[in-house]
PDB file of N, CA and C in Angstrom:
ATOM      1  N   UNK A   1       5.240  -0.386  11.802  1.00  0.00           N
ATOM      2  CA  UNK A   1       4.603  -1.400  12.618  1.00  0.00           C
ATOM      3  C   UNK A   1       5.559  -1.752  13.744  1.00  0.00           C
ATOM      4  N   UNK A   2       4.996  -1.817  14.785  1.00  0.00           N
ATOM      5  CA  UNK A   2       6.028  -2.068  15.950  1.00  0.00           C
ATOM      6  C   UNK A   2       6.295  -3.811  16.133  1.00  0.00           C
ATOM      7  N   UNK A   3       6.827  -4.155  16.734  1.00  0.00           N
ATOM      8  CA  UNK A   3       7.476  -5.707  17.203  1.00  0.00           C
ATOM      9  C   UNK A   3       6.613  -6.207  18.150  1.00  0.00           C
ATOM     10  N   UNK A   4       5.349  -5.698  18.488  1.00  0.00           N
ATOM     11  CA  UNK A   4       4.504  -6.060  19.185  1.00  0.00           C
ATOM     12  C   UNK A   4       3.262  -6.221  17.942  1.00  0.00           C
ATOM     13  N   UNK A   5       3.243  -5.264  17.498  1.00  0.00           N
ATOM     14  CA  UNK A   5       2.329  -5.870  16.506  1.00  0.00           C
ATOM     15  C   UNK A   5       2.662  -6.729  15.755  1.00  0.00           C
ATOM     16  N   UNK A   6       4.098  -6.803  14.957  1.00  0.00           N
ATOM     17  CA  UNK A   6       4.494  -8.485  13.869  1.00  0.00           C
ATOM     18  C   UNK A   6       4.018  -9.514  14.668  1.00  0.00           C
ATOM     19  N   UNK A   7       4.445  -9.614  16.179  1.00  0.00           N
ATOM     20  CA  UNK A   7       4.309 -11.248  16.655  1.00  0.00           C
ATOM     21  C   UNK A   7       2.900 -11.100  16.743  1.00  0.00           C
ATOM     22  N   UNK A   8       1.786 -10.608  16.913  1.00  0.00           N
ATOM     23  CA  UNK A   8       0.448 -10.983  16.872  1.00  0.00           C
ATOM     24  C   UNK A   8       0.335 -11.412  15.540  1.00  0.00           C
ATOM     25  N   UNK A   9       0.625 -11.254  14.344  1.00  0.00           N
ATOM     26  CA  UNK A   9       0.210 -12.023  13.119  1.00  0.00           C
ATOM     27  C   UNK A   9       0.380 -13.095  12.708  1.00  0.00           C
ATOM     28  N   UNK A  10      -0.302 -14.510  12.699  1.00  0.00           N
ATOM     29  CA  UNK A  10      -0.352 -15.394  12.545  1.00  0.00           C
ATOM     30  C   UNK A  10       0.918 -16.191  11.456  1.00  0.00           C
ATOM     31  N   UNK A  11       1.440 -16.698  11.924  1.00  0.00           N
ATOM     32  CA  UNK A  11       2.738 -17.351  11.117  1.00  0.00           C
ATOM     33  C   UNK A  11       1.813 -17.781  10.118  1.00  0.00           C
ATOM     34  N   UNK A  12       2.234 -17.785   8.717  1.00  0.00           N
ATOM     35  CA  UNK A  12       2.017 -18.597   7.328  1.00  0.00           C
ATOM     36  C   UNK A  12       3.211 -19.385   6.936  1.00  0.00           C
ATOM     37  N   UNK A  13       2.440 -20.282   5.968  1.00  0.00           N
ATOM     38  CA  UNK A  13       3.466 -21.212   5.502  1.00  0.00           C
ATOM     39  C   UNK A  13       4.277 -20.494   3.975  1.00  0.00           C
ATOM     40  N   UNK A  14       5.044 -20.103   3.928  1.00  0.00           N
ATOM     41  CA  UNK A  14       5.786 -19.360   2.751  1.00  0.00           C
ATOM     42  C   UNK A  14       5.133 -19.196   1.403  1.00  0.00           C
ATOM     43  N   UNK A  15       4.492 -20.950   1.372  1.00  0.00           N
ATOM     44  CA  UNK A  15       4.051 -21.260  -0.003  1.00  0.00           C
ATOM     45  C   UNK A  15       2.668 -20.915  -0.150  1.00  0.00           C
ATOM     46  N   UNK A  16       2.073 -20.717   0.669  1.00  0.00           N
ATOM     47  CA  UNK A  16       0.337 -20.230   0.839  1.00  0.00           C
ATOM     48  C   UNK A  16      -0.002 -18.855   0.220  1.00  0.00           C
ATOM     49  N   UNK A  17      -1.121 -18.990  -0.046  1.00  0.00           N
ATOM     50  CA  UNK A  17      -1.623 -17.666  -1.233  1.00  0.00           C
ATOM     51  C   UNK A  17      -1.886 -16.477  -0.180  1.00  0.00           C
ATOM     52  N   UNK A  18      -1.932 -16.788   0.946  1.00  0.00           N
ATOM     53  CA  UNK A  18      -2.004 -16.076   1.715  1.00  0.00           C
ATOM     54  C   UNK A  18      -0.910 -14.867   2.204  1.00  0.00           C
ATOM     55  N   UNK A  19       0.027 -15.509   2.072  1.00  0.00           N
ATOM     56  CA  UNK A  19       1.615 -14.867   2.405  1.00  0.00           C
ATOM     57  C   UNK A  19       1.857 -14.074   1.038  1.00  0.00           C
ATOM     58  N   UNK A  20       1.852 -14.102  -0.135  1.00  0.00           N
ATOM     59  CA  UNK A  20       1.787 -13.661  -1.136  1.00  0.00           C
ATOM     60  C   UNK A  20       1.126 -12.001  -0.994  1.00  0.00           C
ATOM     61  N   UNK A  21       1.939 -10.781  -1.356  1.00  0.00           N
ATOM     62  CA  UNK A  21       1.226  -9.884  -1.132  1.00  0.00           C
ATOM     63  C   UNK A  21       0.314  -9.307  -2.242  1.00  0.00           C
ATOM     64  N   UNK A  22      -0.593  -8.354  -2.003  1.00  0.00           N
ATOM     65  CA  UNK A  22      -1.576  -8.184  -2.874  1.00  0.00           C
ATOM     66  C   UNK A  22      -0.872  -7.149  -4.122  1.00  0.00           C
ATOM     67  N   UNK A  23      -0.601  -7.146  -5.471  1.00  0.00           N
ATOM     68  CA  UNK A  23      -0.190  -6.533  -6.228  1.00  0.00           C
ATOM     69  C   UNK A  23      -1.358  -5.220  -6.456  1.00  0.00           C
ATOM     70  N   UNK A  24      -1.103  -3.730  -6.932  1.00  0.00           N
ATOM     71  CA  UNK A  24      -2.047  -2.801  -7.630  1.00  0.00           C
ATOM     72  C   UNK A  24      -0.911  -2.834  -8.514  1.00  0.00           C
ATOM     73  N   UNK A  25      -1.105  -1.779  -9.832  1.00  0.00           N
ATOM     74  CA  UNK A  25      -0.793  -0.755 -10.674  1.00  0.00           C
ATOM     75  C   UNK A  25      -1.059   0.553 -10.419  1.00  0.00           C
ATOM     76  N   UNK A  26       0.009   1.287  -9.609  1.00  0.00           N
ATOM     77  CA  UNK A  26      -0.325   2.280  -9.287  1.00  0.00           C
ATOM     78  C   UNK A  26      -1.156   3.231 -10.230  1.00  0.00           C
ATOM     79  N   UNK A  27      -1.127   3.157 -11.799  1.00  0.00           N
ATOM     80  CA  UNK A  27      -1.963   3.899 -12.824  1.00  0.00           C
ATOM     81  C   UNK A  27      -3.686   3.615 -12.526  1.00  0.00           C
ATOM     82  N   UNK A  28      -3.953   2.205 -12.084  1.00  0.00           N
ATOM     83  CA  UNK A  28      -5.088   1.790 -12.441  1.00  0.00           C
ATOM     84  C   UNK A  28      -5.782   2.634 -10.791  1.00  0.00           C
ATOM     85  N   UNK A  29      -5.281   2.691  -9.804  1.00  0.00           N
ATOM     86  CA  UNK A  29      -5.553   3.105  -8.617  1.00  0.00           C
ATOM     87  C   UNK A  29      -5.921   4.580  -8.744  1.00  0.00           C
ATOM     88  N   UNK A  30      -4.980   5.717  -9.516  1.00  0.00           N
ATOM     89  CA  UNK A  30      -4.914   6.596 -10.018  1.00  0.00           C
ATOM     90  C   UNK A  30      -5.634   6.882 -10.738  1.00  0.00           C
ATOM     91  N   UNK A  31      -5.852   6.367 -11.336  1.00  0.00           N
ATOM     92  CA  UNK A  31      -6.784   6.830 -12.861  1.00  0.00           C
ATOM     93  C   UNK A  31      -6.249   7.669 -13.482  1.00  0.00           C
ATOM     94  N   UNK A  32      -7.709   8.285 -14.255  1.00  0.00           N
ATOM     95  CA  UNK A  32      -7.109   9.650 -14.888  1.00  0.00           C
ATOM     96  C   UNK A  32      -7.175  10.677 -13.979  1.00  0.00           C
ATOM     97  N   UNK A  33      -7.411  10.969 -12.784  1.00  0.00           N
ATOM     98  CA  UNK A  33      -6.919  11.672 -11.795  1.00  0.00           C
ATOM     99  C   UNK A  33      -5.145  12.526 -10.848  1.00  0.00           C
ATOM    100  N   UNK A  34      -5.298  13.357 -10.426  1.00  0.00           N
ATOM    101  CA  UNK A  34      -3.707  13.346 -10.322  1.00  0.00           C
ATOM    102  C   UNK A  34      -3.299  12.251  -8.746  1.00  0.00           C
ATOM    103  N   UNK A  35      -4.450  12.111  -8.328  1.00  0.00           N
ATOM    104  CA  UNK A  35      -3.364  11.695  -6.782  1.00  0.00           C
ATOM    105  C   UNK A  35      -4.849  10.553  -6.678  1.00  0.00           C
ATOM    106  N   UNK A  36      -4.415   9.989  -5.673  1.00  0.00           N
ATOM    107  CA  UNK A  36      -5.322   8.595  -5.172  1.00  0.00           C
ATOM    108  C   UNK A  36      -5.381   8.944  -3.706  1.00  0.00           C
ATOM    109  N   UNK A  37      -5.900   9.127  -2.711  1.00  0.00           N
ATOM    110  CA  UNK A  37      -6.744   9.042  -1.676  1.00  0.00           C
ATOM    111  C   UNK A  37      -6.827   7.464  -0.819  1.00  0.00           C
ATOM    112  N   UNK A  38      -5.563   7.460   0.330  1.00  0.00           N
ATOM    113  CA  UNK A  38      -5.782   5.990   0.855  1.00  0.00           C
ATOM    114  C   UNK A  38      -5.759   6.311   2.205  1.00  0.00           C
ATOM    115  N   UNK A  39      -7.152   5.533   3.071  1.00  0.00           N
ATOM    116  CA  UNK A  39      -7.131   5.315   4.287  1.00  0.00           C
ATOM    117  C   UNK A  39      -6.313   4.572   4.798  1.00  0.00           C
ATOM    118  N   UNK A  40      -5.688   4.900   5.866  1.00  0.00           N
ATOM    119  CA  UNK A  40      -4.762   3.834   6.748  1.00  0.00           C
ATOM    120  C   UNK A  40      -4.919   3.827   8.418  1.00  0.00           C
ATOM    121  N   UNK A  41      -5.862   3.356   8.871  1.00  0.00           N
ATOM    122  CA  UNK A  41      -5.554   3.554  10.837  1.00  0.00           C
ATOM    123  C   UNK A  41      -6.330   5.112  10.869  1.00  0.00           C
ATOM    124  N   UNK A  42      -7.333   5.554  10.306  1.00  0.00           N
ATOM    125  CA  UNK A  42      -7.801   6.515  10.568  1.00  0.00           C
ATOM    126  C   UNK A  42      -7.492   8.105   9.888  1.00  0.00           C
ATOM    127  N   UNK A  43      -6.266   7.603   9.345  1.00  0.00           N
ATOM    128  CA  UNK A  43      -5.260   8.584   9.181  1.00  0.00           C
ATOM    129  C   UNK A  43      -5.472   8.691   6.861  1.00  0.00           C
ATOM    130  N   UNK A  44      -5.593   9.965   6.558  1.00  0.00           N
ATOM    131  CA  UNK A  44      -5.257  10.076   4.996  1.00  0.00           C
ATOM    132  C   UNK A  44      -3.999  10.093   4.431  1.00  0.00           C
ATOM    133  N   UNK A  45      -3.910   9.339   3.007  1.00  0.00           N
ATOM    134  CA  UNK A  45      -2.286   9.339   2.488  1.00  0.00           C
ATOM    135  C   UNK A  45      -2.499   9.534   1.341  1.00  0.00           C
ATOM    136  N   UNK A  46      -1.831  10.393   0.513  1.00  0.00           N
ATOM    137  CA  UNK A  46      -1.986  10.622  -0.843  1.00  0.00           C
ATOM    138  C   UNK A  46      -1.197  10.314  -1.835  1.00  0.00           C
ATOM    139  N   UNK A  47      -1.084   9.439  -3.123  1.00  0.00           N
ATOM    140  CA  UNK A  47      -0.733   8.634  -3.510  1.00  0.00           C
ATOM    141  C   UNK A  47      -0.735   9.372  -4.669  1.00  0.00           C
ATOM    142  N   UNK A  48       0.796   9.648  -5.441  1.00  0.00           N
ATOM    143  CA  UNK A  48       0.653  10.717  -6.536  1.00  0.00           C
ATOM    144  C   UNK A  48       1.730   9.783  -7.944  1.00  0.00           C
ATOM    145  N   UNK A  49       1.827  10.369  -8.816  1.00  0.00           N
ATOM    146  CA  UNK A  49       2.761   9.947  -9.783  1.00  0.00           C
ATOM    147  C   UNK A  49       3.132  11.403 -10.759  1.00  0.00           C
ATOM    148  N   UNK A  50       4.725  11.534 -10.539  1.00  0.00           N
ATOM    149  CA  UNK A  50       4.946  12.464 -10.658  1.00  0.00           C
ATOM    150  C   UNK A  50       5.186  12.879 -12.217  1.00  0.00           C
ATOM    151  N   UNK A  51       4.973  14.188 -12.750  1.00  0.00           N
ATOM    152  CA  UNK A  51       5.623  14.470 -13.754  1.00  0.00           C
ATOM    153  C   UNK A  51       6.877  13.513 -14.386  1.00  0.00           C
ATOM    154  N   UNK A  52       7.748  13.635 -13.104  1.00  0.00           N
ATOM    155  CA  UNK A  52       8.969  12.853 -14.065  1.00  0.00           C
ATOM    156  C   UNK A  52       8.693  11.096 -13.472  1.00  0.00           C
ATOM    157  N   UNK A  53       7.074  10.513 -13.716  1.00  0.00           N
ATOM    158  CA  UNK A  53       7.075   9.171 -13.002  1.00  0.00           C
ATOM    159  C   UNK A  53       7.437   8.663 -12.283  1.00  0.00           C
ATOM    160  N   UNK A  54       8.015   9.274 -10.812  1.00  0.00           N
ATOM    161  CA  UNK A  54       7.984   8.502  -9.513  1.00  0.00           C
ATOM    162  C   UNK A  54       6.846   8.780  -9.006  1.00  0.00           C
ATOM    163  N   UNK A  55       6.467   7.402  -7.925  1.00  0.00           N
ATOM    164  CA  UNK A  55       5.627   7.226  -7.240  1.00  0.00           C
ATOM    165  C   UNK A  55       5.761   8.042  -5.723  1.00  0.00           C
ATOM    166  N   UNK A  56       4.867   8.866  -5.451  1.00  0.00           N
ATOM    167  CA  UNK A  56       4.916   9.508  -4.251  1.00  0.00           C
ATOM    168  C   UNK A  56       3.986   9.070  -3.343  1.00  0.00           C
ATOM    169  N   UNK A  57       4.204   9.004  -1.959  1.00  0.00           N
ATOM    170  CA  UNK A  57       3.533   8.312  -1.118  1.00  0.00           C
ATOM    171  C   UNK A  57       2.927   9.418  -0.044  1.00  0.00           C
ATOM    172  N   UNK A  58       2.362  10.437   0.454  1.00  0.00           N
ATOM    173  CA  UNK A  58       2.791  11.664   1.127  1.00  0.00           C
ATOM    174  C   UNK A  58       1.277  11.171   2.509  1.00  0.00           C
ATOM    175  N   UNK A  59       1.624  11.653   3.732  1.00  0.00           N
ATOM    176  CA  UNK A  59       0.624  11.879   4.601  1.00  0.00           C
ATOM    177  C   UNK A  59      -0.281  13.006   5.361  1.00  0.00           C
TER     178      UNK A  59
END
């Protein structure tokens, strides 16, 4: 994200539910599937969990 886009986002107050970011489980996103499928800006990202359980993020 560039420094032109942060200052367009509306200041929050720290304590607001709003500022709070949204939690997943990467398993539950996954399923019983191998990879997860996420739109971002037009663009595909594939969202894997590896054999030895790291989370892979790939575009």
């Amino acid at each position: 994200m560039s420094e032109t886009q942060d200052e367009e986002l509306p200041a929050l107050p720290a304590g607001s539910p709003e500022f709070l970011p949204r939690e997943y489980v990467a398993r539950e996103l996954i399923a019983d599937a191998v990879e997860a499928i996420i739109f971002h800006d037009g663009e595909r990202y594939r969202l894997r969990i590896t054999t030895k359980n790291k989370l892979i993020l790939t575009k």
